[in-house]
C-alpha atoms as a PDB file:
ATOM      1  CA  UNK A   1       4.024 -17.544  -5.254  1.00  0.00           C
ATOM      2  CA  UNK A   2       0.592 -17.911  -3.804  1.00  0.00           C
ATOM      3  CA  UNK A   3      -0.155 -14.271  -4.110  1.00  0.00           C
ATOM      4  CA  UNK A   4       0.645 -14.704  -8.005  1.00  0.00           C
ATOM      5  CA  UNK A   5      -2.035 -17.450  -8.241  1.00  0.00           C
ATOM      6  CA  UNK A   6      -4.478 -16.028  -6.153  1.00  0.00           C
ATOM      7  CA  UNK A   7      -3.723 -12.514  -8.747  1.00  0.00           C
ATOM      8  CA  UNK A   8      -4.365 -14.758 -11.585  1.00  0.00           C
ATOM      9  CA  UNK A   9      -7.643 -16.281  -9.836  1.00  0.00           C
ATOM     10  CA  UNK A  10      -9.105 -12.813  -9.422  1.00  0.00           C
ATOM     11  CA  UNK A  11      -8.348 -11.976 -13.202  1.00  0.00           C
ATOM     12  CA  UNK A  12      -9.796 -15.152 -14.166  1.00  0.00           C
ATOM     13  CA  UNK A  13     -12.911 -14.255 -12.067  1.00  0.00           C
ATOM     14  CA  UNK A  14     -13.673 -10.531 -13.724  1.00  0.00           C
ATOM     15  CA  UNK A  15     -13.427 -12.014 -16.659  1.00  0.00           C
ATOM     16  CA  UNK A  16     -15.620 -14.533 -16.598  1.00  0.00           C
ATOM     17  CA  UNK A  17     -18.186 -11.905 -14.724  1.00  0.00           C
ATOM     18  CA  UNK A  18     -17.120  -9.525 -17.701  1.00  0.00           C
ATOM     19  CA  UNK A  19     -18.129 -12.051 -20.688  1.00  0.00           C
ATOM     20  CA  UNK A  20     -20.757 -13.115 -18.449  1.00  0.00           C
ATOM     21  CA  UNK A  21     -22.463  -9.392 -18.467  1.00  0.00           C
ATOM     22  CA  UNK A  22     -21.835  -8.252 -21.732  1.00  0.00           C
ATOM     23  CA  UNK A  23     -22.341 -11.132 -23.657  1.00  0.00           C
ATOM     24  CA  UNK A  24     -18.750 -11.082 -25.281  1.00  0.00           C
ATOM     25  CA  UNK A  25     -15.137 -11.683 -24.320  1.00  0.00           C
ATOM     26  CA  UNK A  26     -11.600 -11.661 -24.903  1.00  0.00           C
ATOM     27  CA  UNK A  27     -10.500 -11.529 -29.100  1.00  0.00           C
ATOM     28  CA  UNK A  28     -13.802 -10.213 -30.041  1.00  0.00           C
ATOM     29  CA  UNK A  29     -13.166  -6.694 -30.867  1.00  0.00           C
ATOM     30  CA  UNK A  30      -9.203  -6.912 -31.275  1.00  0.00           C
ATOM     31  CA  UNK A  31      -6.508 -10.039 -30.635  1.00  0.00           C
ATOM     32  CA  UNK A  32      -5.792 -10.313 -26.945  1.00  0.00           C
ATOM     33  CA  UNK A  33      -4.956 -13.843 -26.709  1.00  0.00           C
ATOM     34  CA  UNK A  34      -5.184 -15.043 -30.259  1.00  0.00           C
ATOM     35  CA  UNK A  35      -5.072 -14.065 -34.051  1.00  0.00           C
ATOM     36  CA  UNK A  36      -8.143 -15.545 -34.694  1.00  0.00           C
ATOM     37  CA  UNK A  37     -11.160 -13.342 -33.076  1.00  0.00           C
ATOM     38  CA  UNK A  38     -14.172 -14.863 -31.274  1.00  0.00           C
ATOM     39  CA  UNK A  39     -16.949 -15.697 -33.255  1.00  0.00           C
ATOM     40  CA  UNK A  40     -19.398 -15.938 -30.007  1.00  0.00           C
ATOM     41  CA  UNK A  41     -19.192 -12.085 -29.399  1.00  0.00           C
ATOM     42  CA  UNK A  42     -22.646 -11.351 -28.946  1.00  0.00           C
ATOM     43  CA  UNK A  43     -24.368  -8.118 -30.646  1.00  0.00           C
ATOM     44  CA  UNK A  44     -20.909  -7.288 -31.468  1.00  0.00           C
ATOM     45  CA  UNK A  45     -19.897  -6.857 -35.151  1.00  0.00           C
ATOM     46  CA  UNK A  46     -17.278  -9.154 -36.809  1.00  0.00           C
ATOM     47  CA  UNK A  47     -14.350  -6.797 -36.508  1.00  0.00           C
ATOM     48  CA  UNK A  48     -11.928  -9.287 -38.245  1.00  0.00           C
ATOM     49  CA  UNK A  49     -11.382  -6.743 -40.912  1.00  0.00           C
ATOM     50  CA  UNK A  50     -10.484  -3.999 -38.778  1.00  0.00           C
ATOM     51  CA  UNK A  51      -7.830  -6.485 -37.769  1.00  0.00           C
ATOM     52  CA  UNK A  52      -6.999  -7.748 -41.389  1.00  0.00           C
ATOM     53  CA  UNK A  53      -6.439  -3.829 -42.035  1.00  0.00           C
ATOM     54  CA  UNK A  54      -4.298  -3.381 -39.064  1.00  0.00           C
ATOM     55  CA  UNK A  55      -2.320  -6.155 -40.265  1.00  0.00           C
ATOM     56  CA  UNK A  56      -2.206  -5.201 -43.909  1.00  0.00           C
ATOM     57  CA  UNK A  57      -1.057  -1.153 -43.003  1.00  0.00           C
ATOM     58  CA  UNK A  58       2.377  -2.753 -40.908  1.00  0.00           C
ATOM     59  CA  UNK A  59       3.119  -5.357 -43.782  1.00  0.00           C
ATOM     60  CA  UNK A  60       2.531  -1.965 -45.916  1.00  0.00           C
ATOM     61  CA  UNK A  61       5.449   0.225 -43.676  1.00  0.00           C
ATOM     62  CA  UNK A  62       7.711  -2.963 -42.435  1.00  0.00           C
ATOM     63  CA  UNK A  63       8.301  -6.293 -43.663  1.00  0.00           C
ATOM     64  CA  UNK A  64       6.095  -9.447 -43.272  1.00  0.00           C
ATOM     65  CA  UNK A  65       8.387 -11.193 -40.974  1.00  0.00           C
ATOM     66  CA  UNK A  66       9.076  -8.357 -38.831  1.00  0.00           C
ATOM     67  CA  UNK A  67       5.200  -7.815 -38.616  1.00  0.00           C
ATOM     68  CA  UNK A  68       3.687 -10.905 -37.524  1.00  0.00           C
ATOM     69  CA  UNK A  69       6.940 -11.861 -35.209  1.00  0.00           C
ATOM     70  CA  UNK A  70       6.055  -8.601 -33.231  1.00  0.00           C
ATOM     71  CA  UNK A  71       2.514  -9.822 -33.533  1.00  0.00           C
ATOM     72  CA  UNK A  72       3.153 -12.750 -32.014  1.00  0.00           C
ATOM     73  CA  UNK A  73       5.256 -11.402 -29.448  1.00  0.00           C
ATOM     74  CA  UNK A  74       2.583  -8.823 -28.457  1.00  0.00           C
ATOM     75  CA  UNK A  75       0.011 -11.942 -28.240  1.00  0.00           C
ATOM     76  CA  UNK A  76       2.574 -14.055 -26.003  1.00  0.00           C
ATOM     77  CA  UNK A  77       3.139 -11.306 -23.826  1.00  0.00           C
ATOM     78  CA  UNK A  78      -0.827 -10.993 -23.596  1.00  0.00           C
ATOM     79  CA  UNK A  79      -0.694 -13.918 -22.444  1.00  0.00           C
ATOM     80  CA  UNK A  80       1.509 -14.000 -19.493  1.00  0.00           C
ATOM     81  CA  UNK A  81       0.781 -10.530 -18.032  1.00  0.00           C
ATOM     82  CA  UNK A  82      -2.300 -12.029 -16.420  1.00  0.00           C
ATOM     83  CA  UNK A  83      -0.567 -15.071 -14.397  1.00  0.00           C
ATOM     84  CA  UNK A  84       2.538 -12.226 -13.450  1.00  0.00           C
ATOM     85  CA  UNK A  85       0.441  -9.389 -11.794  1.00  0.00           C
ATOM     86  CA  UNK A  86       1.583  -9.297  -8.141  1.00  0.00           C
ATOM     87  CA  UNK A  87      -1.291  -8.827  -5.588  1.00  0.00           C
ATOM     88  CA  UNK A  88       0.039  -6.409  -2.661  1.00  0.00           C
ATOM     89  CA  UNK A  89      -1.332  -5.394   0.319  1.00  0.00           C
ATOM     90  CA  UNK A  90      -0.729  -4.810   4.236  1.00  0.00           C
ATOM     91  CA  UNK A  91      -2.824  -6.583   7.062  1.00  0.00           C
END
């Protein structure tokens, strides 16, 4: 259990030092964590079309529903893989 928080610390921590050093962070050039992108992104272009398009081209092949539940699902797991990586390593 510890080792799982002190995984998610250290994620936590790059990315803060990421976003910190290139001005931008998560959901600015593609959903990680929401559907919504960033608007504080820095010199970085609004990419919500590129995302709109994305969208738009699975709706286009599959169905609505099947597209935004596996959306959603993708963004869910996004969301947990951080607080389940496993920290390993021998003394």
């Amino acid at each position: 259990m510890t080792m799982k928080i002190i995984g998610s610390l250290a994620f936590l921590v790059c990315a803060l030092l990421v976003t910190e050093a290139n001005g931008y962070g998560f959901d600015c050039s593609f959903p990680i964590f929401n559907e919504t992108l960033s608007t504080d992104c820095g010199d970085l272009p609004d990419r919500s079309e590129v995302y709109k398009k994305y969208m738009e081209g699975c709706r286009a092949h599959y169905s609505d529903e099947d597209c935004d539940r596996e959306e959603a699902a993708r963004l869910w797991h996004n969301s947990l893989q951080p607080i389940s990586v496993v920290v390993s390593f021998e003394a």
